[in-house]
C-alpha atoms as a PDB file:
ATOM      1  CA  UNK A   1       0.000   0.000   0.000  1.00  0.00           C
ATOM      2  CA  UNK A   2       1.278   3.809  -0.987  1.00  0.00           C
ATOM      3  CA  UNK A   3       0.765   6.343   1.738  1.00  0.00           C
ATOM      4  CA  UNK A   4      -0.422   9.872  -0.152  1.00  0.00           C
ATOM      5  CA  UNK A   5       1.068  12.935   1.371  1.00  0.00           C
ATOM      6  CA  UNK A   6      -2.247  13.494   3.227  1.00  0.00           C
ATOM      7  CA  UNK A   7      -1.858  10.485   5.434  1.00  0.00           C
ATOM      8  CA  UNK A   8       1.510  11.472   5.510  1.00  0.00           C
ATOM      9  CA  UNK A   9       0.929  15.008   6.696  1.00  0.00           C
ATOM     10  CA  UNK A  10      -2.158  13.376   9.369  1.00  0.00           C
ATOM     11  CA  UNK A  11       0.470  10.826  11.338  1.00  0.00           C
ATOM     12  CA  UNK A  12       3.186  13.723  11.330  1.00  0.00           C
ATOM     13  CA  UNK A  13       0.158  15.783  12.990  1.00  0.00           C
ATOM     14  CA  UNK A  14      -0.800  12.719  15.465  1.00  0.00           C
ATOM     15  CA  UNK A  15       2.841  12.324  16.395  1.00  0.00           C
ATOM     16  CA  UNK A  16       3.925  15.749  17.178  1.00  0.00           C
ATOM     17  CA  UNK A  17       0.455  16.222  19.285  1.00  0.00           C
ATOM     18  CA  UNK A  18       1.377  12.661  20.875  1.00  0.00           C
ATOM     19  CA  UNK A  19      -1.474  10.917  19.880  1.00  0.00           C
ATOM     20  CA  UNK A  20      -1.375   7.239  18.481  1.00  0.00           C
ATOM     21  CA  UNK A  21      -5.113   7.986  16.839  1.00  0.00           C
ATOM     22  CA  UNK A  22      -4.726   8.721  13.083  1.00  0.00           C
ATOM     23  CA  UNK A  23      -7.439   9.698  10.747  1.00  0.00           C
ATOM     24  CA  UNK A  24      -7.801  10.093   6.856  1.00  0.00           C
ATOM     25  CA  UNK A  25     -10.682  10.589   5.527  1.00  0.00           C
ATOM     26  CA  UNK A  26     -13.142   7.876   6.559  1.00  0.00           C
ATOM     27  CA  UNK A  27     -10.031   5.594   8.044  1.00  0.00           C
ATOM     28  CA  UNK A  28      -9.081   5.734  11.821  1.00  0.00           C
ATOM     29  CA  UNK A  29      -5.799   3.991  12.178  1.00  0.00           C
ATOM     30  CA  UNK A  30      -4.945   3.424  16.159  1.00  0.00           C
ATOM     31  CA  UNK A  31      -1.477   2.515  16.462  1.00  0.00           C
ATOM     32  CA  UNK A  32      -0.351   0.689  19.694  1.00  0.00           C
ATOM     33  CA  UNK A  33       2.874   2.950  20.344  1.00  0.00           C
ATOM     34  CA  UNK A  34       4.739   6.026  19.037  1.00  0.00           C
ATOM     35  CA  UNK A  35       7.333   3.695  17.600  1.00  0.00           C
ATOM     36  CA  UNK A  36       5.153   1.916  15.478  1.00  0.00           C
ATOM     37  CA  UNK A  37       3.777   5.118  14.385  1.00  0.00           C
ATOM     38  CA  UNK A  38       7.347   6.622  13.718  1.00  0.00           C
ATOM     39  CA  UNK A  39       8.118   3.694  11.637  1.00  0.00           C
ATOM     40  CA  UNK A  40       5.004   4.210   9.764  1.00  0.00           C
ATOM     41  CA  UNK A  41       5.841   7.887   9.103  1.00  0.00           C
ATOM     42  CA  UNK A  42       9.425   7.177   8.200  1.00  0.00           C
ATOM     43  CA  UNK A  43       7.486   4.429   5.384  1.00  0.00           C
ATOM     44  CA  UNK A  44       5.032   7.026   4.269  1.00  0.00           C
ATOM     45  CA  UNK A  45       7.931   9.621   3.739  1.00  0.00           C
ATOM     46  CA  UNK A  46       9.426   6.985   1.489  1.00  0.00           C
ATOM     47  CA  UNK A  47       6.378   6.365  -0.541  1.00  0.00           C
ATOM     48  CA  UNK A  48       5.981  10.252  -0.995  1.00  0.00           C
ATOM     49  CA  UNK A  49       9.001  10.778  -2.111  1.00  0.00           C
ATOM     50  CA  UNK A  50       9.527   7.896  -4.390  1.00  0.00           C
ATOM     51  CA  UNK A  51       5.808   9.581  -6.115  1.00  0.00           C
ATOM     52  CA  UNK A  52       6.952  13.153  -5.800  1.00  0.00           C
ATOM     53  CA  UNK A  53      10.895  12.545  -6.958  1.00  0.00           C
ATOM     54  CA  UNK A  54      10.228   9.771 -10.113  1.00  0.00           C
ATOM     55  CA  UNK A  55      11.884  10.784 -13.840  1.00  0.00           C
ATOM     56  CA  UNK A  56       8.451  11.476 -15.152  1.00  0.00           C
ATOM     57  CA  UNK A  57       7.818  14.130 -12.621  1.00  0.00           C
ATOM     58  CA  UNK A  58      11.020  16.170 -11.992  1.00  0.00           C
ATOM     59  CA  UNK A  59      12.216  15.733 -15.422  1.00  0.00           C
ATOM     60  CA  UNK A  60      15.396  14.670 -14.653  1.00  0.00           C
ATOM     61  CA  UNK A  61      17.197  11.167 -14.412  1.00  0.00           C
ATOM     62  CA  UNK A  62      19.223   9.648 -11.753  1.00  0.00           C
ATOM     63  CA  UNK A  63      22.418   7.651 -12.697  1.00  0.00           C
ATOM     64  CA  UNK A  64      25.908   5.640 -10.951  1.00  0.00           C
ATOM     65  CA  UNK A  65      28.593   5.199 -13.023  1.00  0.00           C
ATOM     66  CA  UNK A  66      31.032   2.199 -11.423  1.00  0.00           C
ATOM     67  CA  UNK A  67      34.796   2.557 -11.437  1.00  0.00           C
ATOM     68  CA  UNK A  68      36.536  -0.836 -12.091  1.00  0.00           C
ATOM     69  CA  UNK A  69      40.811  -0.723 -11.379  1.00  0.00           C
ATOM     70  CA  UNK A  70      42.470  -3.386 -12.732  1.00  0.00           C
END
């Protein structure tokens, strides 16, 4: 599942208020501590970014170039 940057934005909110209730939209998630809802921010901050930050949307592409010595 993809977290959207309103859930995103709505567990940052719970966590800095220090609440472990979440809702979006018509969804109440209850987590059972503020770790578990820290790792599910630091997963929805992925899933944003990976969205926000593809080739299609910035317009630019990423690349490594590997250096082999013999």
């Amino acid at each position: 599942m993809a977290f959207s940057a309103e859930q995103l934005a709505a567990m940052e909110s719970a966590a800095a208020s220090g609440q472990l209730r979440v809702q979006s939209g018509d969804k109440i998630i209850q987590f059972q501590s503020l770790d578990m809802l820290l790792k599910a921010i630091v997963m929805a901050r992925s899933d944003v970014t990976a969205t926000t930050t593809s080739p299609t949307n910035s317009g630019s592409f990423r690349h490594r170039t590997a250096i082999f010595d013999d």
